[in-house]
Protein backbone atom coordinates (compact mmCIF):
# COMPACT_ATOMS: atom_id res chain seq x y z
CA UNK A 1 15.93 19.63 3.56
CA UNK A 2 16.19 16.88 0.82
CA UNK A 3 18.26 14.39 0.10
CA UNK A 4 21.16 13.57 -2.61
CA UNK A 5 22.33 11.40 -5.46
CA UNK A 6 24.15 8.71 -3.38
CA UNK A 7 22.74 9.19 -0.04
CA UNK A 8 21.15 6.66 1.90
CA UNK A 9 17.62 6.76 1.51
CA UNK A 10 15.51 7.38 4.85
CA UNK A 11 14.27 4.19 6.59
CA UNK A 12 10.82 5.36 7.72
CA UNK A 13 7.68 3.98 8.94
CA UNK A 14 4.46 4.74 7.95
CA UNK A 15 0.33 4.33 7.39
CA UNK A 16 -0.08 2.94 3.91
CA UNK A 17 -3.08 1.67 1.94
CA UNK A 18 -1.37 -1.91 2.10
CA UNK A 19 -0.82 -1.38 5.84
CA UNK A 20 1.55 -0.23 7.89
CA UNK A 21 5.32 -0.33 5.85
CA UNK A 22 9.05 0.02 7.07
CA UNK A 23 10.17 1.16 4.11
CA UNK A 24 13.95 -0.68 3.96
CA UNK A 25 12.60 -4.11 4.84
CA UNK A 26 9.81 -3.75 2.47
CA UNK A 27 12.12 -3.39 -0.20
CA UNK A 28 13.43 -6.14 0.32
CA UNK A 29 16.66 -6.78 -1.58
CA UNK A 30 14.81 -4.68 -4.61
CA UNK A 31 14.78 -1.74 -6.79
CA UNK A 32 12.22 1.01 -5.57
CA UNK A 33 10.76 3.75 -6.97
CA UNK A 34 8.68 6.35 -4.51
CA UNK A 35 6.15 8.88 -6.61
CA UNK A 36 4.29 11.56 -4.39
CA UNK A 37 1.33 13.49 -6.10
CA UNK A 38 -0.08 16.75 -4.90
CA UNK A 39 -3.71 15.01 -4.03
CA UNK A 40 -5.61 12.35 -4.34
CA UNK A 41 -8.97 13.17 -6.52
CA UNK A 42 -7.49 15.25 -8.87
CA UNK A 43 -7.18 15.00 -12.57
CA UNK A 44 -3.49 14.76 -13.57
CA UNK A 45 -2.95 12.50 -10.39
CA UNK A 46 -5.80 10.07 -11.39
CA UNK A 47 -4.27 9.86 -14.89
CA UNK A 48 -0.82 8.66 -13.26
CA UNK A 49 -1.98 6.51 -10.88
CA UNK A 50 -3.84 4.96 -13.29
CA UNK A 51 -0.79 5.22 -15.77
CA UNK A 52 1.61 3.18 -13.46
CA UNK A 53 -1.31 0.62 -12.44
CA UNK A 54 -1.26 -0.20 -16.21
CA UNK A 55 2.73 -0.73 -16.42
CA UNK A 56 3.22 -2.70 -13.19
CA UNK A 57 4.40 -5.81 -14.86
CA UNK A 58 6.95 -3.77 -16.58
CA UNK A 59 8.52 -2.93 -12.97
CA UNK A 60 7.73 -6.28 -11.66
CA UNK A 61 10.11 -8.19 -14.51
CA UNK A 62 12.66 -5.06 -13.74
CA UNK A 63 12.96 -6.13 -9.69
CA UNK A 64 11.19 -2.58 -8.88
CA UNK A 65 8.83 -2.00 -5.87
CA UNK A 66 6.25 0.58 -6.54
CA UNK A 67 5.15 3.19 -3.58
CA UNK A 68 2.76 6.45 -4.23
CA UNK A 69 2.75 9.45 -1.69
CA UNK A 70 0.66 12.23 -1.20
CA UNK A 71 -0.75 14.43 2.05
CA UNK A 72 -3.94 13.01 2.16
CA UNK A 73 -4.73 10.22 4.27
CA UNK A 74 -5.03 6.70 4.05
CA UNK A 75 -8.77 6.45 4.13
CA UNK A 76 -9.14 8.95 1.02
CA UNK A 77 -6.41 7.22 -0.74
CA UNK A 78 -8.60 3.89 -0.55
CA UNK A 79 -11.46 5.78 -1.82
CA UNK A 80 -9.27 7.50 -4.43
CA UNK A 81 -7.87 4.16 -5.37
CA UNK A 82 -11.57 3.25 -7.37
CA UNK A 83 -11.75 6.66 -9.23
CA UNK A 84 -7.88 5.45 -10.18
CA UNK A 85 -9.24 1.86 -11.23
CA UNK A 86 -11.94 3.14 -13.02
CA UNK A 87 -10.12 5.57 -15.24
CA UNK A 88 -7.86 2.55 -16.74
CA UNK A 89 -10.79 0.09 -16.37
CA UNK A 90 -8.90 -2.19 -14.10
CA UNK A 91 -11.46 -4.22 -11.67
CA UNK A 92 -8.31 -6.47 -10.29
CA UNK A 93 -6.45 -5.36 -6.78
CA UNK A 94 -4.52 -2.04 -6.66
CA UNK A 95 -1.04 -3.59 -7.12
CA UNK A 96 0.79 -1.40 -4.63
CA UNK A 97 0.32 1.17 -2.02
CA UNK A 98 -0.37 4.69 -1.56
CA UNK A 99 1.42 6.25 2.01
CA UNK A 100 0.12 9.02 3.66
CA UNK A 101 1.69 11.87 5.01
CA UNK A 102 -0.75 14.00 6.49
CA UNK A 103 1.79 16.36 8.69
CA UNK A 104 3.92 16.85 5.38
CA UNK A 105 7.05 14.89 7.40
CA UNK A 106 7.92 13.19 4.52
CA UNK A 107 7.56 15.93 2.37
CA UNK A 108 9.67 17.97 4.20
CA UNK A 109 12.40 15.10 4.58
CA UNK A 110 12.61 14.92 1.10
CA UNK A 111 12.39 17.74 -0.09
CA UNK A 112 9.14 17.93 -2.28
CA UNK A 113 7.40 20.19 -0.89
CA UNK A 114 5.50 22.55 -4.35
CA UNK A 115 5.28 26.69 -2.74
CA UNK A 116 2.58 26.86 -5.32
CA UNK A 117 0.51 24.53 -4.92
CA UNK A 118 -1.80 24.62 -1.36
CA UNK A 119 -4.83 22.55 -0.32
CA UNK A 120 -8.05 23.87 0.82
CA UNK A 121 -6.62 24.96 4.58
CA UNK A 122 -3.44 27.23 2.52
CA UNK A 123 -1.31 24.34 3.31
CA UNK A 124 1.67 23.19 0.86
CA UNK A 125 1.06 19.94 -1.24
CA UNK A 126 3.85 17.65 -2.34
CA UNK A 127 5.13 18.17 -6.13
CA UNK A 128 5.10 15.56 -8.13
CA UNK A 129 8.68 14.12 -7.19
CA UNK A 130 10.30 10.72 -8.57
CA UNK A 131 13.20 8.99 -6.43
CA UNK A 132 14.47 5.96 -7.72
CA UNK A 133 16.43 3.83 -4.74
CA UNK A 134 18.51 0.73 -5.46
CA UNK A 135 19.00 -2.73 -3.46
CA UNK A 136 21.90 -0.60 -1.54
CA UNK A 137 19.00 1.41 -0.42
CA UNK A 138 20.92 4.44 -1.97
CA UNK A 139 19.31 6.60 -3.86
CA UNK A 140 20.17 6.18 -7.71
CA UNK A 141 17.82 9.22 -9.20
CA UNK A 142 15.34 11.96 -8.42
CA UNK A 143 13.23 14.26 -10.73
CA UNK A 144 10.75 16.78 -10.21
CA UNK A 145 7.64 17.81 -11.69
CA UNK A 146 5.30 21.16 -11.44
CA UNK A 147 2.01 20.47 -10.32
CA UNK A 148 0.68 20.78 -14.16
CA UNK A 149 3.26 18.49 -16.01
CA UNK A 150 1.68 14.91 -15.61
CA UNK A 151 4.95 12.07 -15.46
CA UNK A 152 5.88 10.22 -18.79
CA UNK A 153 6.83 6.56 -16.92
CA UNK A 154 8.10 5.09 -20.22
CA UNK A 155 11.02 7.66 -19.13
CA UNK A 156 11.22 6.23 -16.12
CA UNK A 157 11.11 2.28 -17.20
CA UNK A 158 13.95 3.91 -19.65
CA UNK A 159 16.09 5.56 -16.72
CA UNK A 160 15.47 2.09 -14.58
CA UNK A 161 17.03 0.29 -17.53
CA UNK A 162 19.53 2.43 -17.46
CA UNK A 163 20.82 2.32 -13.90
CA UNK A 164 20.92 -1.15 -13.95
CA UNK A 165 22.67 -1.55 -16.87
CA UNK A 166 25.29 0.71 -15.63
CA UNK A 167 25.85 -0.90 -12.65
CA UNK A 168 27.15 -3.97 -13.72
CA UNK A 169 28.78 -2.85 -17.12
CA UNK A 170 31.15 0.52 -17.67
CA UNK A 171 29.03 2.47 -20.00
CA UNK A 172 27.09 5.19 -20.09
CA UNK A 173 23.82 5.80 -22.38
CA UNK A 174 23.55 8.63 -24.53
CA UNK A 175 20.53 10.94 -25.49
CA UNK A 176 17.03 9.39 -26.48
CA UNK A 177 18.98 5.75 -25.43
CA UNK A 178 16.49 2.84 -25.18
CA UNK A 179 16.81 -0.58 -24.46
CA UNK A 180 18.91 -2.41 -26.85
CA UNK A 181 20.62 0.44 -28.07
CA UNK A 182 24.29 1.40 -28.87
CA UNK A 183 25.92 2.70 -25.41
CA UNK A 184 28.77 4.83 -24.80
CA UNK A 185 31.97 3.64 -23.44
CA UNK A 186 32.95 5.88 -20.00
CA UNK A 187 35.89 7.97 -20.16
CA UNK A 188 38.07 6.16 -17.32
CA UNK A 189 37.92 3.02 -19.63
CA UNK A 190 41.29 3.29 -20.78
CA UNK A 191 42.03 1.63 -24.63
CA UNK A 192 43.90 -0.75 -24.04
CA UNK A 193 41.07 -2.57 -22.47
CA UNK A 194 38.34 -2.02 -24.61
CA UNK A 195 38.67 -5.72 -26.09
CA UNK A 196 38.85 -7.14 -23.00
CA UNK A 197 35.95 -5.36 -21.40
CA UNK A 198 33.76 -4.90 -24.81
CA UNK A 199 34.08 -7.80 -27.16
CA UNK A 200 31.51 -6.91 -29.66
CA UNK A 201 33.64 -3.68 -30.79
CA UNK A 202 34.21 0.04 -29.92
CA UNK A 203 33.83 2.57 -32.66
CA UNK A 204 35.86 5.97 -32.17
CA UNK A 205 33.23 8.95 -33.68
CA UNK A 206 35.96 11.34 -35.19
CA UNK A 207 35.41 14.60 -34.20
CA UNK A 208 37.21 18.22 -35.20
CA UNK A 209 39.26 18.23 -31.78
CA UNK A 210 41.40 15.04 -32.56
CA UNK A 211 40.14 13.64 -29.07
CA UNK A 212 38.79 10.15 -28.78
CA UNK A 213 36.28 10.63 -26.12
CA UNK A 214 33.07 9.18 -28.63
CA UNK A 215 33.65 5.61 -27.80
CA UNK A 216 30.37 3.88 -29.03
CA UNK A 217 29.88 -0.29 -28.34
CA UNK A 218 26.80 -2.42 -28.41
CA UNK A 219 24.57 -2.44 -25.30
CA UNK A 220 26.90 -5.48 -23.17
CA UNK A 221 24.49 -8.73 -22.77
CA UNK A 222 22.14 -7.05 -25.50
């Protein structure tokens, strides 16, 4: 199974280390982003965990719920959770929670289930998967990881910013974008409204073919 760019996310309820979660209403009206790991008390997974603790404010000012998965189960995530703490040196409370999926349901819902990787019985573990699911509870992005290729989550603070931004404005960003920087104006903007949507100025990037597809203007509300 799995699920794709525009679909509805699943509405599903389960065991958490913050309690038992429905996962539309706790939302809210929010961004969300749901990270599983392959298991809790292992290296690359404590590293994250820890990672995203650290950059929780960051996702806070963005309107972004936070929500960790793996197939272990609650109890071992809340003993995990002070291995996590202690790797970033953080003594506060763990800032948001950690579902369990024991019977790989999830997993197999969303399609992030790693072939390679297997837990101490020979069963699957999740890969390290990243779905990104906006207020319309639809889901925006999704990227997957090996097992061995820990998550760089300044790339995903950069792919939040982003989706938001092109949401309410008709640009695109190019390569290596970051906040504040020069976006590209989408193709079915047609010129004659390039004042009226971009008042800060479109540059046309000349290129051999004659087209005038490279349509670069300042990031809108920048």
């Amino acid at each position: 199974m799995g699920i794709n760019l525009g679909d509805v996310f699943p509405d599903f309820e389960v065991d958490t280390t913050q309690g038992k979660i429905k996962f539309h209403e706790w939302m809210e009206d929010k961004w969300a982003i749901l990270l599983a790991h392959p298991a809790d008390f292992t290296p690359v997974c404590t590293s994250e965990l820890g990672c995203l603790s650290e950059l929780v404010p960051d996702f806070t000012r963005r309107s972004v719920k936070l929500a960790a998965l793996s197939c272990d189960d609650v109890n071992t995530h809340r003993e995990w959770i002070k291995d996590v703490q202690s790797y970033v040196d953080k003594k506060d409370n763990f800032a948001y929670p950690i579902i369990s999926d024991p019977q790989r349901e999830l997993a197999v819902q969303l399609g992030m289930i790693d072939p390679v990787e297997k837990d101490a019985a020979g069963l699957p573990l999740t890969c390290r998967a990243v779905f990104i699911i906006g207020p319309d509870k639809t889901l925006k992005l999704s990227m997957l990881y090996p097992a061995t290729c820990g998550r760089n989550f300044r790339e995903i603070i950069r792919c939040v910013d982003s989706l938001q931004l092109t949401e309410s404005s008709r640009v695109a960003t190019p390569a290596d974008w970051v906040q504040g920087g020069r976006c590209m104006v989408v193709p079915s903007v047609k010129p004659e409204d390039e004042m009226k949507l971009f008042p800060k100025g479109v540059e046309v990037v000349p290129v051999p073919s004659g087209r005038q597809y490279l349509r670069l203007t300042p990031q809108p509300d920048a």
